[in-house]
ModelCIF file with pLDDT and N, C-alpha, C, O atoms, coordinates in Angstrom:
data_MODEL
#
_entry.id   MODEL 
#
_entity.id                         1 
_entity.type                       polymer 
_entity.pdbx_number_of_molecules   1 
#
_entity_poly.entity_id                      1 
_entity_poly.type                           'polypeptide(L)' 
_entity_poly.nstd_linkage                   no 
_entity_poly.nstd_monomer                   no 
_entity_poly.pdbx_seq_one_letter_code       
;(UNK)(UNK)(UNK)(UNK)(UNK)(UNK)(UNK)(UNK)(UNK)(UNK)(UNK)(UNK)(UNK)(UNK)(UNK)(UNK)
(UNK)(UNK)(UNK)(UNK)(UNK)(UNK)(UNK)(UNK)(UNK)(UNK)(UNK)(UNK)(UNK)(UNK)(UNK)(UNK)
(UNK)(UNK)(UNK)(UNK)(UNK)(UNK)(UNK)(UNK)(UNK)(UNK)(UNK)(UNK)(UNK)(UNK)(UNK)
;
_entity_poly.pdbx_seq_one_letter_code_can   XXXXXXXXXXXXXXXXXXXXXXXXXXXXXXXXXXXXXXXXXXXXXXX 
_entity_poly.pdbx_strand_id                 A 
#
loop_
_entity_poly_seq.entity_id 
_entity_poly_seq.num 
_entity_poly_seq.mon_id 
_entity_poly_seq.hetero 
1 1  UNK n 
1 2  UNK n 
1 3  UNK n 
1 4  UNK n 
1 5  UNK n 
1 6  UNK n 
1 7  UNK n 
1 8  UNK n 
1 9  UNK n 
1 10 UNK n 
1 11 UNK n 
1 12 UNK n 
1 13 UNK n 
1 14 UNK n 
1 15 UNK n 
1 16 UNK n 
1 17 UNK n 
1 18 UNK n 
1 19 UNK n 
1 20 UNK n 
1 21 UNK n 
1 22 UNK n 
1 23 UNK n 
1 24 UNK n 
1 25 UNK n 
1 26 UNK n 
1 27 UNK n 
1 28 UNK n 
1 29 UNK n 
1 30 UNK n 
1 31 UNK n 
1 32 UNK n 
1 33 UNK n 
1 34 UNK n 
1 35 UNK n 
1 36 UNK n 
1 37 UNK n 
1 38 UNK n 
1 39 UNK n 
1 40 UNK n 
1 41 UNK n 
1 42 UNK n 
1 43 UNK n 
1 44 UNK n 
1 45 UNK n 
1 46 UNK n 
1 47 UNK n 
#
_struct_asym.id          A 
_struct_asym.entity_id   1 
#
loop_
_ma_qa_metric.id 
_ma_qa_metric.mode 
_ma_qa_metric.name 
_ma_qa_metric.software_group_id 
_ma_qa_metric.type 
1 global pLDDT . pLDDT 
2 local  pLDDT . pLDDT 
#
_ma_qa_metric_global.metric_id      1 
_ma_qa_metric_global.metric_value   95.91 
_ma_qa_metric_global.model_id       1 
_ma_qa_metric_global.ordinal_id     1 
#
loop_
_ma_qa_metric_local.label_asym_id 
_ma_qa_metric_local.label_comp_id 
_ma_qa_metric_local.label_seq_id 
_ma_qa_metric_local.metric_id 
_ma_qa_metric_local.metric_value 
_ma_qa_metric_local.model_id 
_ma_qa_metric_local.ordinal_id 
A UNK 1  2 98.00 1 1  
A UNK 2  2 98.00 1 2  
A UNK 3  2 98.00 1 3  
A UNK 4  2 98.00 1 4  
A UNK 5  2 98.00 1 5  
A UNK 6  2 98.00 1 6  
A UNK 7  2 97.00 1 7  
A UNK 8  2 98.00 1 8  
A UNK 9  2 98.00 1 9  
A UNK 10 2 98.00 1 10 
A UNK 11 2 98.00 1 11 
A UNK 12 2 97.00 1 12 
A UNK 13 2 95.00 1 13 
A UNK 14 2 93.00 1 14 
A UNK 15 2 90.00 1 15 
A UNK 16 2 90.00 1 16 
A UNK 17 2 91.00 1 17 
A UNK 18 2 92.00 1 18 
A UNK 19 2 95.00 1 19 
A UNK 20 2 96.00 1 20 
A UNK 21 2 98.00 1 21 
A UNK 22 2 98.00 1 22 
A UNK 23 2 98.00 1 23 
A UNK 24 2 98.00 1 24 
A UNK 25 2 98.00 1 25 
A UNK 26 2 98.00 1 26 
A UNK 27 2 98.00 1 27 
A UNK 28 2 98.00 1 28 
A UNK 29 2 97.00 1 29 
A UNK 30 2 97.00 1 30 
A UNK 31 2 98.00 1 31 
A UNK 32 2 98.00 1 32 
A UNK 33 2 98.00 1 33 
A UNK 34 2 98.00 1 34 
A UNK 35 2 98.00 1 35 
A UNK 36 2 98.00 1 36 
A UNK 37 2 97.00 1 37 
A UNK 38 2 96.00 1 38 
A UNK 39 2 95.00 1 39 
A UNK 40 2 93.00 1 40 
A UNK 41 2 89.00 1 41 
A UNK 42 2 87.00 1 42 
A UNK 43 2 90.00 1 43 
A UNK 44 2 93.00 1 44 
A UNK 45 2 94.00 1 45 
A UNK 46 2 96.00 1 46 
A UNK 47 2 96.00 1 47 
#
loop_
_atom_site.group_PDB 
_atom_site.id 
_atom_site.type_symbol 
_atom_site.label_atom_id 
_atom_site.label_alt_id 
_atom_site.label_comp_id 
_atom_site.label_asym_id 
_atom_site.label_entity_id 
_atom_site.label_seq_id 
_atom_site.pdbx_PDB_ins_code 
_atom_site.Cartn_x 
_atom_site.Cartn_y 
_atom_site.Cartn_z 
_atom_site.occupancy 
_atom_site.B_iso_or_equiv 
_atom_site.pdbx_formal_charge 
_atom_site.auth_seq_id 
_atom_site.auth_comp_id 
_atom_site.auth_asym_id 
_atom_site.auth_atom_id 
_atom_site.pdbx_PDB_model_num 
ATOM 1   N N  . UNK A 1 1  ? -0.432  3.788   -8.879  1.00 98.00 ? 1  UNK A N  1 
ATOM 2   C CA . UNK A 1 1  ? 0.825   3.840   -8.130  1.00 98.00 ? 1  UNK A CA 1 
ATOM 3   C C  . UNK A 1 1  ? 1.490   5.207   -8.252  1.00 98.00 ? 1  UNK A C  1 
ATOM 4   O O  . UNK A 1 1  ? 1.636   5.913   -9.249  1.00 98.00 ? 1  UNK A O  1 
ATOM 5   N N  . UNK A 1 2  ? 1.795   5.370   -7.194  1.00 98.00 ? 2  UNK A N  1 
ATOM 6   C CA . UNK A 1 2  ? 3.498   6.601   -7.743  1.00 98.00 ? 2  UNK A CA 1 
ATOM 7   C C  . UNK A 1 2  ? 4.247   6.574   -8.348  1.00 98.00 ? 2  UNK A C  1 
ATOM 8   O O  . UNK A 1 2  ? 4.933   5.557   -8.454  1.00 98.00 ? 2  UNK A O  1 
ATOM 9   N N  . UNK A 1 3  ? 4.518   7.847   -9.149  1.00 98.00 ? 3  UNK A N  1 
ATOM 10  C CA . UNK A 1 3  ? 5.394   7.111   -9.850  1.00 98.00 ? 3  UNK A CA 1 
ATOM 11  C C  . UNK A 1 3  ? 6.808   6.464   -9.520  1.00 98.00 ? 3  UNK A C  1 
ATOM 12  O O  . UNK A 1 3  ? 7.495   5.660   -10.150 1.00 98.00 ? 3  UNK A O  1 
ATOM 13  N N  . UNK A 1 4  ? 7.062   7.344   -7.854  1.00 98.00 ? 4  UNK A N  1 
ATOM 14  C CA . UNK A 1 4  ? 8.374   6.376   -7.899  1.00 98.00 ? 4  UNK A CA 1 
ATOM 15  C C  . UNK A 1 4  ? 8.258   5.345   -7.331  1.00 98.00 ? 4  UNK A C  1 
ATOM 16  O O  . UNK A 1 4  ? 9.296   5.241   -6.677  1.00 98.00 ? 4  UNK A O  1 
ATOM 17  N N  . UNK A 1 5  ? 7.409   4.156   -7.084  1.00 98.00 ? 5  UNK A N  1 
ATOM 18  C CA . UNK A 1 5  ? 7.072   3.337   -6.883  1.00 98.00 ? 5  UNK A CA 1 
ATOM 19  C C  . UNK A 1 5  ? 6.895   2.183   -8.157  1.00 98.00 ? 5  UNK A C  1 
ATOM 20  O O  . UNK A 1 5  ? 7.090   0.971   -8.059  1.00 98.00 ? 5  UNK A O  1 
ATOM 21  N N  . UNK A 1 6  ? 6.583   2.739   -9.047  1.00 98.00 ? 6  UNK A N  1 
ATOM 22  C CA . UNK A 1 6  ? 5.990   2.018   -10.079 1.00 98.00 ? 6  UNK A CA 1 
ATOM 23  C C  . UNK A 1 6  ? 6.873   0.672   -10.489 1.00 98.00 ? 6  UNK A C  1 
ATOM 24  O O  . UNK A 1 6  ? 8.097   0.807   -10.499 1.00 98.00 ? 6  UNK A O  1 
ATOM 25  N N  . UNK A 1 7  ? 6.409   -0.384  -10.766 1.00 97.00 ? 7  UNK A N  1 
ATOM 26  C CA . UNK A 1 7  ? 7.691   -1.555  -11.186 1.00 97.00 ? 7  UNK A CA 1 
ATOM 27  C C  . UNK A 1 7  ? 8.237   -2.132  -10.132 1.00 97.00 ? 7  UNK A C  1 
ATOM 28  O O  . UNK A 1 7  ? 8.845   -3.186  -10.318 1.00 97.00 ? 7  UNK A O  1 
ATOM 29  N N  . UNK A 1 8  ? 8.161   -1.673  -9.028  1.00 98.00 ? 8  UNK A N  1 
ATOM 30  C CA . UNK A 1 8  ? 8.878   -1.748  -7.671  1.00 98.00 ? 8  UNK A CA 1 
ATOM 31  C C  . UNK A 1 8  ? 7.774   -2.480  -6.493  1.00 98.00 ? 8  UNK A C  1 
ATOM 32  O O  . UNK A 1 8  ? 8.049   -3.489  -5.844  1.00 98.00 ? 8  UNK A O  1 
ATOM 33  N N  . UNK A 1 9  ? 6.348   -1.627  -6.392  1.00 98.00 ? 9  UNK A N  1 
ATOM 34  C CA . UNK A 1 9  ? 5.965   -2.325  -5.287  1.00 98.00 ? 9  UNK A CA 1 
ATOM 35  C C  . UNK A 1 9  ? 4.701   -2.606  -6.085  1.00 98.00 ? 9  UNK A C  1 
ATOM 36  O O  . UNK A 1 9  ? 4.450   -1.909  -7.069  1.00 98.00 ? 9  UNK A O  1 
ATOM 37  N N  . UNK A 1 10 ? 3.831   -3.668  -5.681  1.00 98.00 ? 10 UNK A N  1 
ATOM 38  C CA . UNK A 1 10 ? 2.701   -4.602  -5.631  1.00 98.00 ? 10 UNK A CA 1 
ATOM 39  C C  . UNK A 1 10 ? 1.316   -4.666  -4.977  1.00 98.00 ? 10 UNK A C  1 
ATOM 40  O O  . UNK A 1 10 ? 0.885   -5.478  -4.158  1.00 98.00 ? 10 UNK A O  1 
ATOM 41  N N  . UNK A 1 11 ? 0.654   -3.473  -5.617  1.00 98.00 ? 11 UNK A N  1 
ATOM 42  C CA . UNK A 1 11 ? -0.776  -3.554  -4.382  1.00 98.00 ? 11 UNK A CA 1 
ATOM 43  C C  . UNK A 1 11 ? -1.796  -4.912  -4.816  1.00 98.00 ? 11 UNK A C  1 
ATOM 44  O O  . UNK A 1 11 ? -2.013  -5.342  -5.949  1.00 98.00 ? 11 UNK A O  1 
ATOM 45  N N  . UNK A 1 12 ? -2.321  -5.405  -3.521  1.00 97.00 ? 12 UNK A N  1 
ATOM 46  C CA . UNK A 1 12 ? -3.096  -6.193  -3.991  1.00 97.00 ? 12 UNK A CA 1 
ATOM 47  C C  . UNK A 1 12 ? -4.399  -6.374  -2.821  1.00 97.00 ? 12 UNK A C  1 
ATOM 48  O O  . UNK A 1 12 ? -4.019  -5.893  -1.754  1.00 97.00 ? 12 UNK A O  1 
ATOM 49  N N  . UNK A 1 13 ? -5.859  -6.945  -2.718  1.00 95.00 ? 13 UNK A N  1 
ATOM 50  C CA . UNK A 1 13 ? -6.458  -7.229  -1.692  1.00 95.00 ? 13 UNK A CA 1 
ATOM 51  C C  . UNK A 1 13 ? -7.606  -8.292  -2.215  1.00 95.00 ? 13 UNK A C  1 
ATOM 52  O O  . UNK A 1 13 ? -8.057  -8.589  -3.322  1.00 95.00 ? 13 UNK A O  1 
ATOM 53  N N  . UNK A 1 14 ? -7.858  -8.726  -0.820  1.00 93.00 ? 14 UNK A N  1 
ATOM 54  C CA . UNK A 1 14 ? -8.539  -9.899  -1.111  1.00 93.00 ? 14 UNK A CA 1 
ATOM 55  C C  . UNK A 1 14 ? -10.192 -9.097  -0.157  1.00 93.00 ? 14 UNK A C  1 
ATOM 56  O O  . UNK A 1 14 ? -10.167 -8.805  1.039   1.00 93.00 ? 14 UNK A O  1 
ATOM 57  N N  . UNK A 1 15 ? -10.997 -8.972  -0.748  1.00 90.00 ? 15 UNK A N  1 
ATOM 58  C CA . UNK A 1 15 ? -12.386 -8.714  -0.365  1.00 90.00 ? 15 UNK A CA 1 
ATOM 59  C C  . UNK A 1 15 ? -12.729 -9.133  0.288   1.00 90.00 ? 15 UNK A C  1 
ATOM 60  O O  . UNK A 1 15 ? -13.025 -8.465  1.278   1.00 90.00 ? 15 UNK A O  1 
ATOM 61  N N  . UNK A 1 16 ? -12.969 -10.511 0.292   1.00 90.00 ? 16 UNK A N  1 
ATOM 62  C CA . UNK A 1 16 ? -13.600 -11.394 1.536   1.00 90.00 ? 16 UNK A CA 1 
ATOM 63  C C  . UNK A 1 16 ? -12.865 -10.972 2.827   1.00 90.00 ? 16 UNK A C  1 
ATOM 64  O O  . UNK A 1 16 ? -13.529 -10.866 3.859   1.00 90.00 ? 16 UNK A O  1 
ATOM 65  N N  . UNK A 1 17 ? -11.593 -10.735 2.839   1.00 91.00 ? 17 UNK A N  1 
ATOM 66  C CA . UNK A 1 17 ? -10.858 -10.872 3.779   1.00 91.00 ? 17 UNK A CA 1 
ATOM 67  C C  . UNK A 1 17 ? -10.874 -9.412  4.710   1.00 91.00 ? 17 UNK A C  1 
ATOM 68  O O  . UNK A 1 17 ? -10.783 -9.239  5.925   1.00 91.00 ? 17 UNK A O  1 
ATOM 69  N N  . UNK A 1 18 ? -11.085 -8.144  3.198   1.00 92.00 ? 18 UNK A N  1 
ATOM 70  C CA . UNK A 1 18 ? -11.056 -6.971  3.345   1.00 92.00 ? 18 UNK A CA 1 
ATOM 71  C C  . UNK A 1 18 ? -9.827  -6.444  4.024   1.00 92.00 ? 18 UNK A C  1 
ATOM 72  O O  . UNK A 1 18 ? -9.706  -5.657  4.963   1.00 92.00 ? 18 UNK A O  1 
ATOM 73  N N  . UNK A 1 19 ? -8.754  -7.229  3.137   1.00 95.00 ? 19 UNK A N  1 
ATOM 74  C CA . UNK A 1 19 ? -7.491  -7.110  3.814   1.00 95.00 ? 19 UNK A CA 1 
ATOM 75  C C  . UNK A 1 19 ? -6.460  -6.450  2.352   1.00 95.00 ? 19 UNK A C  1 
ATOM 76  O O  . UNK A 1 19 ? -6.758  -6.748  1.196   1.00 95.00 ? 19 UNK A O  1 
ATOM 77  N N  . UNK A 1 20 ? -5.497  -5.722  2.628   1.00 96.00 ? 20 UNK A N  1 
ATOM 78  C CA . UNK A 1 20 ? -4.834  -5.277  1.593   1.00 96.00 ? 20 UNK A CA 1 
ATOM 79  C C  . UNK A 1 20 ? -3.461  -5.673  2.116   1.00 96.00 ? 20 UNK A C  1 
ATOM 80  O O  . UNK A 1 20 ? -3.005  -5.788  3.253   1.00 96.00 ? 20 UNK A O  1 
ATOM 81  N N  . UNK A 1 21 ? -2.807  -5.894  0.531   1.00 98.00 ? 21 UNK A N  1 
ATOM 82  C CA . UNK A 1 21 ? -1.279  -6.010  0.998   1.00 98.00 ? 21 UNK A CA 1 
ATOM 83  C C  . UNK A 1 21 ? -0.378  -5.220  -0.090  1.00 98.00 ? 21 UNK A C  1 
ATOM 84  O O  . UNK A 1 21 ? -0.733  -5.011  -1.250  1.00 98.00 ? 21 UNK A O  1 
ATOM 85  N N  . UNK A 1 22 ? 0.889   -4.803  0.505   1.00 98.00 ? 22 UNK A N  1 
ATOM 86  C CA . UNK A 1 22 ? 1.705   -4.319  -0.478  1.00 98.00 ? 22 UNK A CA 1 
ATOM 87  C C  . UNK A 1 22 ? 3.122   -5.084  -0.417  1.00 98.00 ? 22 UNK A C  1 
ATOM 88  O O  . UNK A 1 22 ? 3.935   -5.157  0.504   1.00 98.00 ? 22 UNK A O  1 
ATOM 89  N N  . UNK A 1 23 ? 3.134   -5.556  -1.540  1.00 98.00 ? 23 UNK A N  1 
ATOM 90  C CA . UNK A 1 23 ? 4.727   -5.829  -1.748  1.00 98.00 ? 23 UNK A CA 1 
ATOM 91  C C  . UNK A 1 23 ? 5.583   -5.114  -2.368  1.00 98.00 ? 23 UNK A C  1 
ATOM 92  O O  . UNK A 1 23 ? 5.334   -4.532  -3.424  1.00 98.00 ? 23 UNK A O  1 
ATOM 93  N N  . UNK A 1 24 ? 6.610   -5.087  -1.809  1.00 98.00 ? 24 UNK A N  1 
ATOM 94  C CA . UNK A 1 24 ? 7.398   -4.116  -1.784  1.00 98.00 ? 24 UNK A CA 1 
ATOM 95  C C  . UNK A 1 24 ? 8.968   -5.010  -1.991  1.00 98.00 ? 24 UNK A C  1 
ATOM 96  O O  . UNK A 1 24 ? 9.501   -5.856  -1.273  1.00 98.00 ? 24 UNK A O  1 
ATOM 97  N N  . UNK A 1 25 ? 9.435   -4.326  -3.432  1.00 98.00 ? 25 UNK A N  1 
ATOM 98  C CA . UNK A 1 25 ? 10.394  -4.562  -3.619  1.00 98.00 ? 25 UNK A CA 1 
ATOM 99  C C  . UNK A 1 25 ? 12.042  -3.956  -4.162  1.00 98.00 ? 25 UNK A C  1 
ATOM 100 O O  . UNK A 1 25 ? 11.711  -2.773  -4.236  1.00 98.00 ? 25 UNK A O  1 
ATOM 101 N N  . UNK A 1 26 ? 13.157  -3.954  -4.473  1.00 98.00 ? 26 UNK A N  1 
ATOM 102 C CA . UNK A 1 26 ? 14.224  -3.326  -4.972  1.00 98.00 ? 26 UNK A CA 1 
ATOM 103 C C  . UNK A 1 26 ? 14.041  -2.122  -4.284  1.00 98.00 ? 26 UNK A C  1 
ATOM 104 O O  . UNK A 1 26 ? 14.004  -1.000  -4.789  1.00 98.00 ? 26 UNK A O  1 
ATOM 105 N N  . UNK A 1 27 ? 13.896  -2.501  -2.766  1.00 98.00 ? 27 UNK A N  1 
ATOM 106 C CA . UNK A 1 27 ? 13.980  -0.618  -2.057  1.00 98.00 ? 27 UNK A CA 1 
ATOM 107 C C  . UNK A 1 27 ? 15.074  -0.149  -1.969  1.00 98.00 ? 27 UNK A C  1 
ATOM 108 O O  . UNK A 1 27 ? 16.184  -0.618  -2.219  1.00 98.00 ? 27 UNK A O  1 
ATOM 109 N N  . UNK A 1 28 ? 14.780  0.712   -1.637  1.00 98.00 ? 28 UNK A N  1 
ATOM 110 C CA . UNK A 1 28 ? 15.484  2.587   -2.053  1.00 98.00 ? 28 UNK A CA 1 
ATOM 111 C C  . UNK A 1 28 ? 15.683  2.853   -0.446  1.00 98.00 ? 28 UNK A C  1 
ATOM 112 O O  . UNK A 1 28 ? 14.875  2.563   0.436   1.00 98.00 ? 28 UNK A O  1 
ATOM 113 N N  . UNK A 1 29 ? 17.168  3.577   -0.265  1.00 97.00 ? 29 UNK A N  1 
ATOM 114 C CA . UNK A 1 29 ? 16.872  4.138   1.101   1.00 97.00 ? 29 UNK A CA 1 
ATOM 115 C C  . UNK A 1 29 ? 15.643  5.205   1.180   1.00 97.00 ? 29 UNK A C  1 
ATOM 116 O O  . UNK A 1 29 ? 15.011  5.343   2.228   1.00 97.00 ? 29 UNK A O  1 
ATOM 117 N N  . UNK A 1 30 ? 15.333  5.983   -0.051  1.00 97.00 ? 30 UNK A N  1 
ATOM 118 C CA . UNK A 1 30 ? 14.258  6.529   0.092   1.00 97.00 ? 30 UNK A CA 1 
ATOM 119 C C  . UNK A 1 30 ? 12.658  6.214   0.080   1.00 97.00 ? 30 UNK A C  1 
ATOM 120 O O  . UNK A 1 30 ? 11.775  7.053   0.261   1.00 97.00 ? 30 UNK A O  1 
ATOM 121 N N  . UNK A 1 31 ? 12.531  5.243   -0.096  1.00 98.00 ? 31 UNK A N  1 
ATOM 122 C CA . UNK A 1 31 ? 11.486  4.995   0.738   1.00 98.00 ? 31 UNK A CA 1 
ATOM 123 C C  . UNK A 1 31 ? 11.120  4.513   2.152   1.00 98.00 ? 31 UNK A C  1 
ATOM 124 O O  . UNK A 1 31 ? 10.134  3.867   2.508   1.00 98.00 ? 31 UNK A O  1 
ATOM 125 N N  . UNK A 1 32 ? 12.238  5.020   2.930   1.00 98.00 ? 32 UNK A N  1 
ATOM 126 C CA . UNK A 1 32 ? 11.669  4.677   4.026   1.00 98.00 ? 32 UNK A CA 1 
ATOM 127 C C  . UNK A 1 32 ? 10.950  5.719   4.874   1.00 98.00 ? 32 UNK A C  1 
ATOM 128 O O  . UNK A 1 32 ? 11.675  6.694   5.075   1.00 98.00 ? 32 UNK A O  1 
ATOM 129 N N  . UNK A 1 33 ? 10.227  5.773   5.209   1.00 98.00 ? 33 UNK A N  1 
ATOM 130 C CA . UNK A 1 33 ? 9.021   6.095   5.742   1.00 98.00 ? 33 UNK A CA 1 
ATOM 131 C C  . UNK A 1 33 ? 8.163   5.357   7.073   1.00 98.00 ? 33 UNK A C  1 
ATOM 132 O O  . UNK A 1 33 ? 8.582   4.424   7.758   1.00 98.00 ? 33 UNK A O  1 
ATOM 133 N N  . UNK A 1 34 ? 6.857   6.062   7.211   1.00 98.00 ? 34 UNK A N  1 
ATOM 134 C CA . UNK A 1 34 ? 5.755   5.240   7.966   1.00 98.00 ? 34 UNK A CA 1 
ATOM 135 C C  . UNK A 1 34 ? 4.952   5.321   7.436   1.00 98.00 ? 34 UNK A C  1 
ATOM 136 O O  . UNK A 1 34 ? 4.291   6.357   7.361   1.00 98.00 ? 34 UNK A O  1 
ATOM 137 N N  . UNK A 1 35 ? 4.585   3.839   6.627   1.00 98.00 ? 35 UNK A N  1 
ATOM 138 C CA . UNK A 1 35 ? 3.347   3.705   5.740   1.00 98.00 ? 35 UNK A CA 1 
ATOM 139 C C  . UNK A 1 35 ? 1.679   3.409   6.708   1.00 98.00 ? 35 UNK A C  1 
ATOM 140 O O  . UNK A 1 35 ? 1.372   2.760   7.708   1.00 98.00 ? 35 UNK A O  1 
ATOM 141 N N  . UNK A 1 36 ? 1.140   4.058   5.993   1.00 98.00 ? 36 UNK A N  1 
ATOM 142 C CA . UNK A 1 36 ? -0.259  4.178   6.853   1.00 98.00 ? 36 UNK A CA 1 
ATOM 143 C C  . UNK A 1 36 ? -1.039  2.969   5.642   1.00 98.00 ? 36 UNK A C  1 
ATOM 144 O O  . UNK A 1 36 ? -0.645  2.728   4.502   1.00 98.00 ? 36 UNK A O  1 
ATOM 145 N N  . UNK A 1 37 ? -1.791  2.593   6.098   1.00 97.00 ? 37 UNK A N  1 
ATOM 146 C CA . UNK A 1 37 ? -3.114  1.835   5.316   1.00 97.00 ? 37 UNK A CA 1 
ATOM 147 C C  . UNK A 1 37 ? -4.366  2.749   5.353   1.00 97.00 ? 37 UNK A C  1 
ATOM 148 O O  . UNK A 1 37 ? -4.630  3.407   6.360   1.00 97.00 ? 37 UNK A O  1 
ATOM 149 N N  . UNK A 1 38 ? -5.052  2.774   4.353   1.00 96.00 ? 38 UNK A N  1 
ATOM 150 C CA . UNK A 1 38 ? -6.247  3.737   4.203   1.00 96.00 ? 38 UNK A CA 1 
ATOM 151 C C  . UNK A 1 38 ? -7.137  2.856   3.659   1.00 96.00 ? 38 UNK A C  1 
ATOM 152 O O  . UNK A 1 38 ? -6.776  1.985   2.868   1.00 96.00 ? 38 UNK A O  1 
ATOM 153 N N  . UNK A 1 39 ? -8.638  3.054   4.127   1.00 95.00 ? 39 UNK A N  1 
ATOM 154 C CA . UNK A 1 39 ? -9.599  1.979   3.540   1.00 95.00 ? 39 UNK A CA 1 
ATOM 155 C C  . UNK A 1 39 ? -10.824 3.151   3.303   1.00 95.00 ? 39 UNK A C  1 
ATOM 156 O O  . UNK A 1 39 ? -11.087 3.778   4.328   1.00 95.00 ? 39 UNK A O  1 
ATOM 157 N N  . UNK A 1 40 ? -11.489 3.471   2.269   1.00 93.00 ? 40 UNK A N  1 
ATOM 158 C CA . UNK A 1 40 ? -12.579 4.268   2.604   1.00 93.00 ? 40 UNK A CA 1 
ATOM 159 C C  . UNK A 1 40 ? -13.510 3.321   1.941   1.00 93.00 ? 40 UNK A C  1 
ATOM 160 O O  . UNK A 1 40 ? -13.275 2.708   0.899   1.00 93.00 ? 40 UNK A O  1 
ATOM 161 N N  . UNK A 1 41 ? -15.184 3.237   3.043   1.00 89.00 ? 41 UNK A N  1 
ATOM 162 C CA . UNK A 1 41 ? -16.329 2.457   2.828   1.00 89.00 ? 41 UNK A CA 1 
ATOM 163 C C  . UNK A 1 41 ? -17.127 4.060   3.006   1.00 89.00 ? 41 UNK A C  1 
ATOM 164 O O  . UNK A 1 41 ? -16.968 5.103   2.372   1.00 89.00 ? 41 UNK A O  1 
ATOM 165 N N  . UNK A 1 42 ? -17.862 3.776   3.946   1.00 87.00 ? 42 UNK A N  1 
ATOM 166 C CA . UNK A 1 42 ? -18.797 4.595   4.271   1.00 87.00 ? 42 UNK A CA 1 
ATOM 167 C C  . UNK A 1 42 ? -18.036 5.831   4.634   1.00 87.00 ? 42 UNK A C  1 
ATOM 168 O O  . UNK A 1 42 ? -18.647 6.871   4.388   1.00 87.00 ? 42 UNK A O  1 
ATOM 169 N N  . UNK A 1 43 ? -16.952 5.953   5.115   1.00 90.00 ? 43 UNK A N  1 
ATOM 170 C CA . UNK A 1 43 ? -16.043 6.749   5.780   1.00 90.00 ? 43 UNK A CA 1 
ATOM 171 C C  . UNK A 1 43 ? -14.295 6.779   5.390   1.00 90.00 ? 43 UNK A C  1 
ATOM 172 O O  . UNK A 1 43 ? -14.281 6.261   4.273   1.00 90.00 ? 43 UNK A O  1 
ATOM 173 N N  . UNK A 1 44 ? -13.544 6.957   5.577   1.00 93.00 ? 44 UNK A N  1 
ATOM 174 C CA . UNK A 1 44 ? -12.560 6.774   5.568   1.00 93.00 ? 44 UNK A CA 1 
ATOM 175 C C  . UNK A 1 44 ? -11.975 6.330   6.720   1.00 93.00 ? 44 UNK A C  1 
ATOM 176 O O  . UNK A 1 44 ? -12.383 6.887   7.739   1.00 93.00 ? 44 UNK A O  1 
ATOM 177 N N  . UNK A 1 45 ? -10.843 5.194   6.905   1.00 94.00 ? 45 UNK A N  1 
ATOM 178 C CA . UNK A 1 45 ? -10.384 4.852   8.229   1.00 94.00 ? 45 UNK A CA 1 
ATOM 179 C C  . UNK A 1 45 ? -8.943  5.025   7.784   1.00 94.00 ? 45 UNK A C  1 
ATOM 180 O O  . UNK A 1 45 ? -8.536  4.974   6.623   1.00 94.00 ? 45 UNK A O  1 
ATOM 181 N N  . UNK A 1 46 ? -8.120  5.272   9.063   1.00 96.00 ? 46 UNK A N  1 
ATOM 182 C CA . UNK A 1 46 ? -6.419  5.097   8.919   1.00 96.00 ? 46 UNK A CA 1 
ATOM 183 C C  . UNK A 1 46 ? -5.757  3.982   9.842   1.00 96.00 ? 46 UNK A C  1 
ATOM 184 O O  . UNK A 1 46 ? -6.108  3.816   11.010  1.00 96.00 ? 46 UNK A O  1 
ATOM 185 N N  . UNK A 1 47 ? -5.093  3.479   9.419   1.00 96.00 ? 47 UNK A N  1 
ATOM 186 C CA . UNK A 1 47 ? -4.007  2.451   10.033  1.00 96.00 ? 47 UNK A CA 1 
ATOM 187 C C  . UNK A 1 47 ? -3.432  3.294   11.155  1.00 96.00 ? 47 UNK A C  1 
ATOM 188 O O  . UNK A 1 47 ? -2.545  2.838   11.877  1.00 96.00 ? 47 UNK A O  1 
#
């Protein structure tokens, strides 16, 4: 994690599904942003 993230948000994924999730909690006006998803297999892909 980042560290300013840490304690705060929740990565998690399920394989079969090959799906990831983040929970995200006690936000900050500063994290707002546009979060991308990144998966690298053979390649790297972007959300």
């Amino acid at each position: 994690y980042a560290d300013s993230v840490k304690g705060r948000f929740t990565i998690s994924r399920d394989n079969a599904e090959n799906t990831v999730y983040l929970q995200m909690s006690s936000l900050k006006p500063e994290d707002t942003a546009v979060y991308y998803c990144y998966t690298l297999s053979n390649r790297s892909y972007w959300g």
